[in-house]
Protein backbone atom coordinates (compact mmCIF):
# COMPACT_ATOMS: atom_id res chain seq x y z
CA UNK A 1 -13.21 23.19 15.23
CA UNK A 2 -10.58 21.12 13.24
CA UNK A 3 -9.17 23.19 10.50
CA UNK A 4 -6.51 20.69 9.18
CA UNK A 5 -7.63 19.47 5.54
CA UNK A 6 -6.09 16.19 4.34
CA UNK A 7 -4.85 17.29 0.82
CA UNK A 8 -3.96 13.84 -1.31
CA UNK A 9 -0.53 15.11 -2.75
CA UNK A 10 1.20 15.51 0.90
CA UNK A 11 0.01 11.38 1.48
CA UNK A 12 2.99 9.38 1.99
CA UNK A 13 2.97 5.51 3.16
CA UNK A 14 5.27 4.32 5.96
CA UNK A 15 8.44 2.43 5.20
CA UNK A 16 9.57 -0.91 6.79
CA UNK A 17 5.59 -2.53 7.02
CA UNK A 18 6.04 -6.03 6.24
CA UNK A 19 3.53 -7.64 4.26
CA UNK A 20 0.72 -8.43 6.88
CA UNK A 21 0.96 -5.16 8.27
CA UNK A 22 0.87 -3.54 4.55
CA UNK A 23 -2.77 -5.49 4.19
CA UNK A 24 -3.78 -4.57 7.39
CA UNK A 25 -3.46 -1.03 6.60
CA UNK A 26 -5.25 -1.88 3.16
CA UNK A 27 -7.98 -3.15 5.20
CA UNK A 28 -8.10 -0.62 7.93
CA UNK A 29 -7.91 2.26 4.98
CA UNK A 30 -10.99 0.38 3.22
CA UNK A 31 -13.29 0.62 6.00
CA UNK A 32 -12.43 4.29 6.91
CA UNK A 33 -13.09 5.41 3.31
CA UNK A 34 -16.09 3.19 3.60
CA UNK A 35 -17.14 5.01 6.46
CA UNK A 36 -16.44 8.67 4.95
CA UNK A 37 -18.36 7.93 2.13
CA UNK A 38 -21.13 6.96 4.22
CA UNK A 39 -20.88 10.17 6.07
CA UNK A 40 -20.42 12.00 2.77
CA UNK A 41 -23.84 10.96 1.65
CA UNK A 42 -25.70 11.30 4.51
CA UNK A 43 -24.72 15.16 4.83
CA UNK A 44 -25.81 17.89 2.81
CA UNK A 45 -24.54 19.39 -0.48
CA UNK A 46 -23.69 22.50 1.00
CA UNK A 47 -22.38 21.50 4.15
CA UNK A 48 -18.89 22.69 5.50
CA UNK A 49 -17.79 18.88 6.21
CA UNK A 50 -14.99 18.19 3.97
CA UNK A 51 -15.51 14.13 3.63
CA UNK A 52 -14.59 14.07 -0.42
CA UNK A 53 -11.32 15.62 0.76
CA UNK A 54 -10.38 13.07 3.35
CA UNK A 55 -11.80 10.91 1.06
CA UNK A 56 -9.40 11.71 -1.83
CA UNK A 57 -6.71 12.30 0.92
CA UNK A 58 -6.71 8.55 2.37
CA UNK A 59 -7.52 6.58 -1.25
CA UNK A 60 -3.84 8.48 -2.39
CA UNK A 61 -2.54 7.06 0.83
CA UNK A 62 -4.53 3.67 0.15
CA UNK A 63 -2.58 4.05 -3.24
CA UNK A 64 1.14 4.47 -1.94
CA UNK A 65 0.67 1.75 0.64
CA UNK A 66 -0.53 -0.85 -1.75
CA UNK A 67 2.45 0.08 -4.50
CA UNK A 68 4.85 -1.16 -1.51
CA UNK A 69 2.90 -3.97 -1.08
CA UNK A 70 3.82 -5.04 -4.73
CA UNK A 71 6.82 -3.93 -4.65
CA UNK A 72 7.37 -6.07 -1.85
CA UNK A 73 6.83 -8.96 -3.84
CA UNK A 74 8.76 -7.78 -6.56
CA UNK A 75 11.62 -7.87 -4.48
CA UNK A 76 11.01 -11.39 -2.48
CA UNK A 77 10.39 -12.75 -6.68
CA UNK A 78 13.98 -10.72 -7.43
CA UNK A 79 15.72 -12.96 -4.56
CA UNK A 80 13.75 -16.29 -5.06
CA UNK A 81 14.88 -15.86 -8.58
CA UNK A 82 18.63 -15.01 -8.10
CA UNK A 83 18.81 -17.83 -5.68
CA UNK A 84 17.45 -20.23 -7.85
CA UNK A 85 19.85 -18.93 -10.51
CA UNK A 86 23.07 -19.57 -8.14
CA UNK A 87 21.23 -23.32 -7.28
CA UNK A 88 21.37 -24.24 -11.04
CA UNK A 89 25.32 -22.70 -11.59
CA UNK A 90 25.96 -24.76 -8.39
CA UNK A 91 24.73 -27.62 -10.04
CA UNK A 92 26.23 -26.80 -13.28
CA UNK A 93 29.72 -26.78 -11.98
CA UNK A 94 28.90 -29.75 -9.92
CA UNK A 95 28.54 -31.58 -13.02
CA UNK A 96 31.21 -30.17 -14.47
CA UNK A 97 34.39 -30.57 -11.88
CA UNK A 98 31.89 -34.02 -10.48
């Protein structure tokens, strides 16, 4: 019998995913905690399955996955912007010496 218990606050999303493979995990996550919940509500009240706890284990890890997925693009928006920036003083000094 499996005695490990997912416990939400020891969740921790991988590093390095790129952005496809961040929304694949979204999507893989989704349909597991789709499926648990399914299982949750077909079982009994008192029943020894712990479903809400895997439950509340993989949403946290749903959670930390899709904060790197924005921060992602916070950083690609961070680069576009400071290369557009050095475009324009390119152009500016262009003018300037031109």
């Amino acid at each position: 019998m499996d005695t490990y218990h997912l416990n939400p606050d020891h969740m921790r999303a991988p590093d390095h995913l790129t952005k496809d493979e961040i929304q694949k995990s979204l999507n893989e996550l989704d349909n597991k905690i789709k499926t648990l919940r399914g299982r949750a509500n077909a079982t009994t009240a008192d029943s020894n399955h712990t479903y809400h706890e895997h439950i509340a284990a993989l949403e946290r890890k749903r959670e930390l996955i899709a904060n790197k997925l924005n921060d992602s693009e916070d950083t690609q928006s961070k680069w576009q912007d400071l290369k557009t920036g050095l475009d324009n003083l390119k152009d500016d000094i262009g003018k300037l010496f031109g």
